[in-house]
Protein backbone atom coordinates (compact mmCIF):
# COMPACT_ATOMS: atom_id res chain seq x y z
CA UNK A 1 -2.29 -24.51 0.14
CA UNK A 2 -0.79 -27.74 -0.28
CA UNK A 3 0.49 -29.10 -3.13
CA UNK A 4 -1.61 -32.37 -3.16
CA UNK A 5 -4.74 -30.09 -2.76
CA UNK A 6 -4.41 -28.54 -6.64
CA UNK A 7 -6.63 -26.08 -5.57
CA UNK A 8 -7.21 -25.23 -9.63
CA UNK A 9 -8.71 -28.75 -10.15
CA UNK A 10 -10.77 -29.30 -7.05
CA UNK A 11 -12.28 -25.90 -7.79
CA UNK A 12 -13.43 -26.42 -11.38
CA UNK A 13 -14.64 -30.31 -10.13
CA UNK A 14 -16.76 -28.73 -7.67
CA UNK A 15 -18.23 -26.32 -9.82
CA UNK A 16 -18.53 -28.26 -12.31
CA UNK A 17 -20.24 -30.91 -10.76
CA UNK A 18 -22.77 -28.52 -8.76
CA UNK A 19 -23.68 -27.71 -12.51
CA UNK A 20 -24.58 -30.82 -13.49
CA UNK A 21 -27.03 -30.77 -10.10
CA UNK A 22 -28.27 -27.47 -11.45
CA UNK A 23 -26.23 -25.39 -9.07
CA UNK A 24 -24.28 -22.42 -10.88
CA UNK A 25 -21.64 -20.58 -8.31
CA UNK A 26 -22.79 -17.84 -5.87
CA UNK A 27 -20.49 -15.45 -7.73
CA UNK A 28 -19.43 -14.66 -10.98
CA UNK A 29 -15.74 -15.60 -11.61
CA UNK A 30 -14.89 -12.38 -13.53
CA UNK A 31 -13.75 -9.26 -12.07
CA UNK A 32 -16.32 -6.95 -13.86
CA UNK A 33 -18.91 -9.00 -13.17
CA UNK A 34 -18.71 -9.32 -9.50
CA UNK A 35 -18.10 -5.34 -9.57
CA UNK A 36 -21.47 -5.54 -11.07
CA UNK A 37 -23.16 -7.31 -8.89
CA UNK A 38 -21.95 -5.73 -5.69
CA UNK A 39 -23.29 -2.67 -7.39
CA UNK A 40 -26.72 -4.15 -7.85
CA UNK A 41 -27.13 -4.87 -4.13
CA UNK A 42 -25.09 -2.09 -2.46
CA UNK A 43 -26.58 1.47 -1.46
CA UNK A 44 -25.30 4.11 -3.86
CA UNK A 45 -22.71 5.79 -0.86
CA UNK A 46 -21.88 2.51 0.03
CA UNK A 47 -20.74 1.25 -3.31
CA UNK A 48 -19.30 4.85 -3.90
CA UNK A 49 -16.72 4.52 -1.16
CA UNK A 50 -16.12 0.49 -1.86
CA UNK A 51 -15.27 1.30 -5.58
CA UNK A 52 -14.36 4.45 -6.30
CA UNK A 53 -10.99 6.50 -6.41
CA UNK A 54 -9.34 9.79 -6.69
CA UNK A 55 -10.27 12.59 -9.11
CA UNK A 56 -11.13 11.19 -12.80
CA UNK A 57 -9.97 7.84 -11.03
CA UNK A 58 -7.00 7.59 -13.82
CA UNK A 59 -4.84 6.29 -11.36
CA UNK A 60 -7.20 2.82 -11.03
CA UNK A 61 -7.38 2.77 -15.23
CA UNK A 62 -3.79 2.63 -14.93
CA UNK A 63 -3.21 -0.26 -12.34
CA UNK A 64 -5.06 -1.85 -14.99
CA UNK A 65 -3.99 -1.12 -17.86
CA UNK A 66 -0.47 -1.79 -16.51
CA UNK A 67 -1.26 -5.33 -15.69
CA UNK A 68 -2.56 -5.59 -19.02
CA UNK A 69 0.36 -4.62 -20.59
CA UNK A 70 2.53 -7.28 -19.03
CA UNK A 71 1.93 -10.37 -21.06
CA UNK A 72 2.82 -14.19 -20.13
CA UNK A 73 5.72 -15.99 -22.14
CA UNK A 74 4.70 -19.89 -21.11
CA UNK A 75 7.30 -22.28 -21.11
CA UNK A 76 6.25 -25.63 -22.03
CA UNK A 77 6.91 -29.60 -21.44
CA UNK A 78 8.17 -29.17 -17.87
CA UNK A 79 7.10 -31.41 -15.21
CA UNK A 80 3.95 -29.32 -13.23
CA UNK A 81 2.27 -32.29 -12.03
CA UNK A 82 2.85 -31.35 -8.39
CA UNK A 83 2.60 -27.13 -7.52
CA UNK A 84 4.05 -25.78 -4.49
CA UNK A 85 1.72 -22.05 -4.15
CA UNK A 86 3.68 -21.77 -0.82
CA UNK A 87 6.03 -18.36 0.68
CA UNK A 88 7.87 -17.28 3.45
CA UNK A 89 7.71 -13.97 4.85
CA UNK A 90 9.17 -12.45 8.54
CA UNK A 91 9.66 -16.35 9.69
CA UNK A 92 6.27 -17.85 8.57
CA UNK A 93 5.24 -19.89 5.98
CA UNK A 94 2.13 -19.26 4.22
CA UNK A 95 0.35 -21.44 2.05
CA UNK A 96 0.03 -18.95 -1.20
CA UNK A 97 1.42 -15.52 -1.85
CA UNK A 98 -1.94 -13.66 -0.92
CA UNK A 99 -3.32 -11.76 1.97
CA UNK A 100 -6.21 -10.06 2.14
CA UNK A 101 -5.62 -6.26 2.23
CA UNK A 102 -7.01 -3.69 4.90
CA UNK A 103 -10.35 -2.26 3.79
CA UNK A 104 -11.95 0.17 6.15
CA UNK A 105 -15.89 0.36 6.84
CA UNK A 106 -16.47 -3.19 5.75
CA UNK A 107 -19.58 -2.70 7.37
CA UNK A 108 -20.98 -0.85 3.84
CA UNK A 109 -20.67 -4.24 1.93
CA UNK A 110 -22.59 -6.64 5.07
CA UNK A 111 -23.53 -6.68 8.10
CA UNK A 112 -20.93 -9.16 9.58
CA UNK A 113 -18.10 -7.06 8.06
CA UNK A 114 -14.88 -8.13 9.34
CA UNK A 115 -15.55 -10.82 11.23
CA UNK A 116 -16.98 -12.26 8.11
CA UNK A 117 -14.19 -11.64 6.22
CA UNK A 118 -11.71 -12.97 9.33
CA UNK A 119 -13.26 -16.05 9.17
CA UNK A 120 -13.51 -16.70 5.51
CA UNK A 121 -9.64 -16.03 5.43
CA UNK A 122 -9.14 -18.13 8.46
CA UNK A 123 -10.62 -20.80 6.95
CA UNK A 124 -8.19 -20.94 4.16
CA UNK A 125 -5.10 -19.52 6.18
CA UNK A 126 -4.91 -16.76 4.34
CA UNK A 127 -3.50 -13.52 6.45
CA UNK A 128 -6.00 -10.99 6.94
CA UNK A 129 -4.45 -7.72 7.33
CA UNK A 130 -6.67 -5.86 9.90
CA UNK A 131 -7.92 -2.31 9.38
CA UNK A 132 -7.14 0.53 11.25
CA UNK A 133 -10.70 2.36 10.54
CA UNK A 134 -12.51 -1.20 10.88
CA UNK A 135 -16.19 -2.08 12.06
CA UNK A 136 -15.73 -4.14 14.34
CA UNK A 137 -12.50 -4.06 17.33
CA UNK A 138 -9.89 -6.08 16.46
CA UNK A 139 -9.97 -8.17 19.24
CA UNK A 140 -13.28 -9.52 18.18
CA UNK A 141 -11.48 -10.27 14.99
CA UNK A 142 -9.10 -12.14 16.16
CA UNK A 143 -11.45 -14.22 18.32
CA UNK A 144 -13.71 -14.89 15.32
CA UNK A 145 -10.20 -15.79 13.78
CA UNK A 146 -8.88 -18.65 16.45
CA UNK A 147 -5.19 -19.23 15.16
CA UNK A 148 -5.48 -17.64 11.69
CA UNK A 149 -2.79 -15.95 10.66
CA UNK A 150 -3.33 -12.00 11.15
CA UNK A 151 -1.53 -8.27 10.46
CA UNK A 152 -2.65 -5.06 11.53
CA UNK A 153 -2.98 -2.23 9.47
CA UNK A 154 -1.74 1.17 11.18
CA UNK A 155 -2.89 5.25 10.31
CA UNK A 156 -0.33 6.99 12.09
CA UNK A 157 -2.37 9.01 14.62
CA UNK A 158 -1.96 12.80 15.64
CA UNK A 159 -1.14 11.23 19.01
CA UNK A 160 1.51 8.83 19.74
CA UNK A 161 -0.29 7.49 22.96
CA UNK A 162 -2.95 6.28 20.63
CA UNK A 163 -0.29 4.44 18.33
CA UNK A 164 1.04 3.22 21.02
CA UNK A 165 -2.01 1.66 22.25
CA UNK A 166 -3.25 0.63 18.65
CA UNK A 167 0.43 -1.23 18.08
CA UNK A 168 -0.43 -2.89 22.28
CA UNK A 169 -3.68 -3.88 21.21
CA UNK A 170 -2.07 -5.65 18.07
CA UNK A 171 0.39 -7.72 19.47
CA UNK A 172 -2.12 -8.54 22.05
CA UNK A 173 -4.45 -10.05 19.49
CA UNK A 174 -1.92 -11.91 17.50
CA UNK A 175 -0.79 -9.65 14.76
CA UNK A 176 1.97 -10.57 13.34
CA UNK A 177 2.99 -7.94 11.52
CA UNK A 178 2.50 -4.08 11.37
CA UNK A 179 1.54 -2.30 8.09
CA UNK A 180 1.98 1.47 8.22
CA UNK A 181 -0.27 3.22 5.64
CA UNK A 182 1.96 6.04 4.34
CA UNK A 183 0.30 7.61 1.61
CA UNK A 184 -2.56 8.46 3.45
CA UNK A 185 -1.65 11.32 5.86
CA UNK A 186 -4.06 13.28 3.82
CA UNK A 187 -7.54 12.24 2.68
CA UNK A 188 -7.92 11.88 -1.13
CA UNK A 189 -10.00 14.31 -2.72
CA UNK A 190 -12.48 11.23 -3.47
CA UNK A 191 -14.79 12.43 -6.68
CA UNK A 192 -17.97 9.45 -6.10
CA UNK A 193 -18.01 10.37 -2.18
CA UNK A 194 -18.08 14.04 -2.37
CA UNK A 195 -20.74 13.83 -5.00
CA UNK A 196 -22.50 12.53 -2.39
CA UNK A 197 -21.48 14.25 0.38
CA UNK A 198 -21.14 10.99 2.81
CA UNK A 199 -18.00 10.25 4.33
CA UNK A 200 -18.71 6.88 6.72
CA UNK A 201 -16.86 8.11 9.79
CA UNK A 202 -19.18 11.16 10.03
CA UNK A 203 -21.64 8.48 10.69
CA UNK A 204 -19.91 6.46 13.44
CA UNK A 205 -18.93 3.79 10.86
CA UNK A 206 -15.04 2.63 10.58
CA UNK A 207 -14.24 4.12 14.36
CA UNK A 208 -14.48 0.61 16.33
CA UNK A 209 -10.73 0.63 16.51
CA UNK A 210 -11.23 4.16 18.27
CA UNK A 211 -14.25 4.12 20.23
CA UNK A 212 -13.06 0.63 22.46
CA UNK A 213 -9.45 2.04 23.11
CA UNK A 214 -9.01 3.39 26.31
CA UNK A 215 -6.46 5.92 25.45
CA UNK A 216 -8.70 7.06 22.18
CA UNK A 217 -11.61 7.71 24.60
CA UNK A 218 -9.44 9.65 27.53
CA UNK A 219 -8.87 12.15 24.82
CA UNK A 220 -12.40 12.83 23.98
CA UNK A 221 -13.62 13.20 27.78
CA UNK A 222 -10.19 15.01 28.48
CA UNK A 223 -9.09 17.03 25.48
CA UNK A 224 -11.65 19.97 23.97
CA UNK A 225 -12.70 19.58 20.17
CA UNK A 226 -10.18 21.63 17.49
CA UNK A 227 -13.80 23.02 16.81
CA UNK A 228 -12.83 22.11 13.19
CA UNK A 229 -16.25 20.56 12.84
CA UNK A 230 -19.24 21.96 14.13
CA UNK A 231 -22.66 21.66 13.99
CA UNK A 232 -22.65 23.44 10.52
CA UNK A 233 -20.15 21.18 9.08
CA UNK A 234 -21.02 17.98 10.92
CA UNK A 235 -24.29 16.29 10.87
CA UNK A 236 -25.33 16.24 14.22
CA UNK A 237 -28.43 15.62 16.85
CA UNK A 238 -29.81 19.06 16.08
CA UNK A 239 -30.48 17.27 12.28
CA UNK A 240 -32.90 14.37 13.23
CA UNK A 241 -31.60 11.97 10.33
CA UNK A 242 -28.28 12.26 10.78
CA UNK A 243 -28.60 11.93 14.28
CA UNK A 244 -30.42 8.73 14.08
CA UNK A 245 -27.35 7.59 11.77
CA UNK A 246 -24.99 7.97 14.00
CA UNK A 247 -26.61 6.67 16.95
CA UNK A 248 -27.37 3.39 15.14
CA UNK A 249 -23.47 3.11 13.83
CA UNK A 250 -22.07 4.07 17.06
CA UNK A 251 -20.40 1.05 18.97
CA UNK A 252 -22.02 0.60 22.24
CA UNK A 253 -25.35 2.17 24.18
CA UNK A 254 -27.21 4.28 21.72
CA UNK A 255 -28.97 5.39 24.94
CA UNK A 256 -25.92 6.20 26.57
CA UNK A 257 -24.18 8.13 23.74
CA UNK A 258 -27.23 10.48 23.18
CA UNK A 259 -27.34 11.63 26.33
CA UNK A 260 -23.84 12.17 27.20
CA UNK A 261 -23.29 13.54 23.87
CA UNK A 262 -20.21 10.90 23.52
CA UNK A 263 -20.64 9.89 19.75
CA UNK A 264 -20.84 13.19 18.52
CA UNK A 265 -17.41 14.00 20.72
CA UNK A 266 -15.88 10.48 19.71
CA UNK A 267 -16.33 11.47 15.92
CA UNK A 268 -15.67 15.12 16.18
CA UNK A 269 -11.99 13.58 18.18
CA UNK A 270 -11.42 10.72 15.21
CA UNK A 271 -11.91 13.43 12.71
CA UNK A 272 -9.00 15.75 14.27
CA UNK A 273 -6.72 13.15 15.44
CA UNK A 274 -6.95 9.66 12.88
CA UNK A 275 -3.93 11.14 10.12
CA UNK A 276 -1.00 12.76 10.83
CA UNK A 277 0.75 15.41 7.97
CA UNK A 278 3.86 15.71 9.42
CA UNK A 279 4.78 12.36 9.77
CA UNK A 280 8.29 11.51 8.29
CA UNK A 281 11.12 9.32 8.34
CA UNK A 282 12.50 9.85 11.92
CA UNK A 283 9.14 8.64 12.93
CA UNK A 284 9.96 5.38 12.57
CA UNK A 285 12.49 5.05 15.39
CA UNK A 286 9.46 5.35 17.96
CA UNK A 287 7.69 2.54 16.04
CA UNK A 288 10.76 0.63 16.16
CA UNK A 289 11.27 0.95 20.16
CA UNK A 290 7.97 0.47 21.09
CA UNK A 291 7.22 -3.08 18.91
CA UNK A 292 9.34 -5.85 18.00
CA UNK A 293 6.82 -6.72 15.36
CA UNK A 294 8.01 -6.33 11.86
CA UNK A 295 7.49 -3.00 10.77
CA UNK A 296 6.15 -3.30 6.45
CA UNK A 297 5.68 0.45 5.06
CA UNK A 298 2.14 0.53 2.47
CA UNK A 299 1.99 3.08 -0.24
CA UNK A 300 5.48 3.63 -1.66
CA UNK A 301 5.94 3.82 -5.60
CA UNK A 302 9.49 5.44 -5.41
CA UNK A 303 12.24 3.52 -5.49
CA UNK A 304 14.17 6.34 -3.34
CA UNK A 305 11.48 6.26 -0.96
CA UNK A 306 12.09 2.43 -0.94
CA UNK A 307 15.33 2.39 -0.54
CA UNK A 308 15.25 5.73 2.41
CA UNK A 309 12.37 3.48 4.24
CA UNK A 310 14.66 0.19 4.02
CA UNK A 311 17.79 2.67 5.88
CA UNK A 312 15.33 3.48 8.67
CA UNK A 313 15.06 0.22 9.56
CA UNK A 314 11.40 -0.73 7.73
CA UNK A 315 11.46 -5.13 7.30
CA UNK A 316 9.09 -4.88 4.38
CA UNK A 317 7.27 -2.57 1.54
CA UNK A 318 4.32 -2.76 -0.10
CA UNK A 319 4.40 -1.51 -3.33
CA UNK A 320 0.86 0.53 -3.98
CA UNK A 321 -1.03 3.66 -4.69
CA UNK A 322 -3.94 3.22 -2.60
CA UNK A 323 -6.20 1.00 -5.27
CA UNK A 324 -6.22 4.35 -6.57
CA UNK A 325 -7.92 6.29 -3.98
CA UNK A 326 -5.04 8.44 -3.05
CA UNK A 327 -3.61 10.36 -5.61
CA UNK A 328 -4.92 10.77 -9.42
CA UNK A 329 -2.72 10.24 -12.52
CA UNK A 330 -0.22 8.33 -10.03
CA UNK A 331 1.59 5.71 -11.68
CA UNK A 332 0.44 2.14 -11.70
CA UNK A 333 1.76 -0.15 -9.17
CA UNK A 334 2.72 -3.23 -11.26
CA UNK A 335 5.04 -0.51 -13.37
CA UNK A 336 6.82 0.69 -10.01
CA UNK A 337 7.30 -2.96 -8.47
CA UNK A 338 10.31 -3.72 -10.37
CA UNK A 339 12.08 -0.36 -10.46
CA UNK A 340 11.46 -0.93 -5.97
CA UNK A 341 12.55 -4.28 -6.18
CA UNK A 342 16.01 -3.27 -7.89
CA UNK A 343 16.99 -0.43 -5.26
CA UNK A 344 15.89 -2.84 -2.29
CA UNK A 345 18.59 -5.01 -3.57
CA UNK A 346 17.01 -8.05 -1.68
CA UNK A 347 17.19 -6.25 2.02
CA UNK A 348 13.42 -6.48 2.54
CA UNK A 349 10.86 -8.48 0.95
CA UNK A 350 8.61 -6.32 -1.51
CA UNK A 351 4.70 -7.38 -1.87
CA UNK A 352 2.23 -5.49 -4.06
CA UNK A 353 -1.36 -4.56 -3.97
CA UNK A 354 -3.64 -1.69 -6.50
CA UNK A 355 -5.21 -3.50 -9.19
CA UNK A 356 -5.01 -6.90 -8.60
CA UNK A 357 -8.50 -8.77 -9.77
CA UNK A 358 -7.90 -12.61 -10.22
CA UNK A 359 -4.53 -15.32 -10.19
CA UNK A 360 -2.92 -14.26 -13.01
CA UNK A 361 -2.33 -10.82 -11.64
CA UNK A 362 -1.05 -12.36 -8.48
CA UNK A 363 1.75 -14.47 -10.41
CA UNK A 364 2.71 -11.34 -12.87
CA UNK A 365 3.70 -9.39 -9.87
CA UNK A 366 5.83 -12.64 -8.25
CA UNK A 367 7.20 -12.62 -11.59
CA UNK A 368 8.50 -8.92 -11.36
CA UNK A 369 9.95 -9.62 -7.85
CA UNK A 370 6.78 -9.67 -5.22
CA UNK A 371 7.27 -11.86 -2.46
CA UNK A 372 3.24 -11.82 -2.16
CA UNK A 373 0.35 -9.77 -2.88
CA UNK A 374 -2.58 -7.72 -0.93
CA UNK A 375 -6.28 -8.47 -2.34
CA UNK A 376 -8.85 -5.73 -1.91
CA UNK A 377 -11.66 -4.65 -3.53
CA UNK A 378 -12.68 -8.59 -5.15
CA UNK A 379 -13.22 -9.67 -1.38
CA UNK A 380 -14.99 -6.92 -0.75
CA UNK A 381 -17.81 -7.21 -3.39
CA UNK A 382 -17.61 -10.84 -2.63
CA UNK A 383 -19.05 -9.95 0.84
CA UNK A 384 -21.33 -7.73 -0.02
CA UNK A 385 -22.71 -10.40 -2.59
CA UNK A 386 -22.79 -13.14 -0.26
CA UNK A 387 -21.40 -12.29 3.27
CA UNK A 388 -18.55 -15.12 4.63
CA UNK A 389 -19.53 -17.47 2.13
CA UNK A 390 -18.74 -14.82 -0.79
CA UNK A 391 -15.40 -13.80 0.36
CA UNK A 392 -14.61 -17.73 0.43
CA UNK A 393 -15.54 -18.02 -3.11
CA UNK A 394 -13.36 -15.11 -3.99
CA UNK A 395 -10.72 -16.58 -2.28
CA UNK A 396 -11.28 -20.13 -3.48
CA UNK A 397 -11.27 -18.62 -7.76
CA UNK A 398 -8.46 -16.65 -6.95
CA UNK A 399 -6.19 -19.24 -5.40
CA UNK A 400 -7.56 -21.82 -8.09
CA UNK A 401 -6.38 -19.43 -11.00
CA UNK A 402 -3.24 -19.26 -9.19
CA UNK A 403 -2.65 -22.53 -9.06
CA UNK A 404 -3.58 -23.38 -12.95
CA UNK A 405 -1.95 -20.49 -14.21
CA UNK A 406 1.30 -21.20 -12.31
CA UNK A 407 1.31 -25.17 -13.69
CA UNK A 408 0.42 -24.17 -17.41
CA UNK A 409 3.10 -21.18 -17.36
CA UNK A 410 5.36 -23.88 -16.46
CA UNK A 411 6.51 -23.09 -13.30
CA UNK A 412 6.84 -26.11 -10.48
CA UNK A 413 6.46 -22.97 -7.80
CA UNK A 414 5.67 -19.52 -7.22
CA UNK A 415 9.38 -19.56 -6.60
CA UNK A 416 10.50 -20.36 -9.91
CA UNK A 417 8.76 -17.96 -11.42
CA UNK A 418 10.87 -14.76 -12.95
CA UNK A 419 11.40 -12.00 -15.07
CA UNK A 420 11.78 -14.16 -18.21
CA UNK A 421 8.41 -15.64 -17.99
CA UNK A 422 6.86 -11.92 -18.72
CA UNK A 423 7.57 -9.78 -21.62
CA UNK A 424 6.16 -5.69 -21.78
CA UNK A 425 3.97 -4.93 -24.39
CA UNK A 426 4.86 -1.70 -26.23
CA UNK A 427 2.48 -1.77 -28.86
């Protein structure tokens, strides 16, 4: 985002002026809001997934609530006339310190699901970070994309042929950049889902990744089921609904997969293979010989796990607990980025995501010492609101508070903002 564009001021001109044509936004610029109206339009299990978190869901209160507490000390009659929203990260220059973060099963919020979202964030050259568990493969993506900027999100697998092949596919498709989800070798016990007893993947939803790589489907013709989950703990063709489900999500010939049984298999083989418990620092060494990508580890909140994962060789960390979904009464991620920042002593840049809703969040965790920050859930409801064109409008409020809030903190760049522009609340 240029600094000529003032994204801030073309944003409120435009809506502005639509109003006076009797034109109000598509979307509601407040966080809660748009929460609200994804609500109104989404299925109950989809919303569920889209929104909800781990146990009492403390651990989102607390993202928030630690944002909250972190409040702005302006500084005033500097020159902000011109605003530079620009960063650099692993050699490329982006033009504002925001990427949109892997969400899996975008399918739940609209039909177009990732491809939607690919080209919304194309159009603004905003990195899209690609999910692992997404709708759609990611080489459609990244056709939908052209030459936007794109990262791919990676669940380290039971098998390392299939990470191997995931991490191929990647670089294939233009990726520049791998993010290993590490807080997630385990599956949240998610309160909202399990009240509901839907899990997407059950369903054929989230697998596309799976399902069009070759090495994903030699296992399921070659390797026989853990038996883990069986016709009593799987919904399958002997229960007519379910059935029906999963044909319909299942990538491909519905045709084809009932008779040769191969969704049912496929899911039954994602189920046993997708997460990986044992995975642990040495790990990282077969990452590291088999890509020259740079390697950025998601889900740390230790600063001894920052500084171990720095040691073996990871060129970036994402400072998060999951948005919440992971673990409840973790601590909030804005309240951990600092504490990382220190013992990474500069090595590797440090980004954020968990909590984040609008611009000012964005610049409060530059302030502590992000180099950038991941944007989830807001996209997300903006998609479900209004497909492409809502995740565009997300993206265009977000990058306009950004701007505005960066030129009346006083601060000529994300750059020059610091430490001293923020002071803790302890009341």
């Amino acid at each position: 985002m240029s600094t000529t564009n003032e994204p801030g001021r073309s944003r409120q001109r435009d809506v502005y002026v639509a109003g006076m044509r009797g034109r109000t936004p598509l979307l509601p610029t407040t966080a809660a809001a748009l929460e609200e109206a994804a609500a109104r339009v989404l299925p109950p299990e989809a919303f569920a997934y889209l929104a909800g978190g781990a146990g009492a869901e403390t651990t989102g209160v607390a993202n928030r609530r630690g944002l909250d507490r972190w409040q702005w000390v302006p500084r005033v009659m500097r020159d902000v006339a011109s605003r530079d929203l620009s960063v650099e990260l692993f050699g490329a220059r982006l033009p504002a310190p925001l990427l949109l973060a892997p969400i899996g099963v975008l399918d739940l919020a609209h039909r177009d699901a990732d491809l939607a979202v690919g080209r919304a964030a194309s159009a603004t050259g905003i990195p899209f970070v690609f999910s692992n568990q997404a709708s759609v493969p990611m080489e459609d993506v990244a056709r939908a994309m052209g030459d936007g900027p794109r990262w791919f999100q990676l669940y380290w697998s039971r098998s390392n042929g299939l990470v191997e092949s995931f991490v191929q596919r990647a670089e294939r498709c233009g990726c520049t950049a791998l993010v290993v989800t590490v807080d997630t070798t385990l599956l949240g016990w998610r309160t909202r889902d399990l009240d509901l007893g839907y899990l997407p993947f059950l369903r054929g939803r989230g697998i596309a990744n799976y399902v069009s790589d070759p090495v994903f489907m030699e296992l399921v013709r070659s390797e026989p089921n853990s038996g883990e989950l069986d016709e009593g703990g799987l919904p399958g063709p002997s229960v007519l609904k379910n059935a029906v489900e999963l044909l319909r999500n299942y990538p491909g010939s519905s045709l084809r997969a009932l008779r040769s049984g191969e969704a049912l298999a496929a899911v039954r083989k994602f189920i046993e293979v997708y997460s990986r418990p044992n995975l642990n620092w040495s790990d990282l060494s077969f990452l590291r010989r088999i890509t020259k990508l740079p390697i950025v580890l998601k889900g740390i909140l230790h600063p001894e796990d920052a500084r171990i994962a720095v040691d073996h060789g990871a060129d970036g960390i994402v400072v998060s607990n999951h948005g919440g979904r992971q673990v409840d009464g973790a601590a909030s991620a804005i309240d951990q980025l600092g504490p990382v920042v220190d013992a990474v002593e500069d090595r590797v840049p440090v980004l954020m995501d968990s909590g984040i809703r609008g611009g000012s969040d964005v610049l409060k965790a530059l302030a502590l010492g992000a180099r950038a920050v991941l944007l989830g859930r807001p996209y997300a409801y903006g998609l479900a609101v209004g497909g492409e064109a809502g995740v565009r409008e997300v993206l265009a409020n977000v990058l306009a508070e950004v701007d505005l809030t960066l030129g009346l903190l006083g601060a000529p760049s994300v750059g020059d903002l610091n430490r001293s522009f923020v002071r803790l609340d302890t009341d």
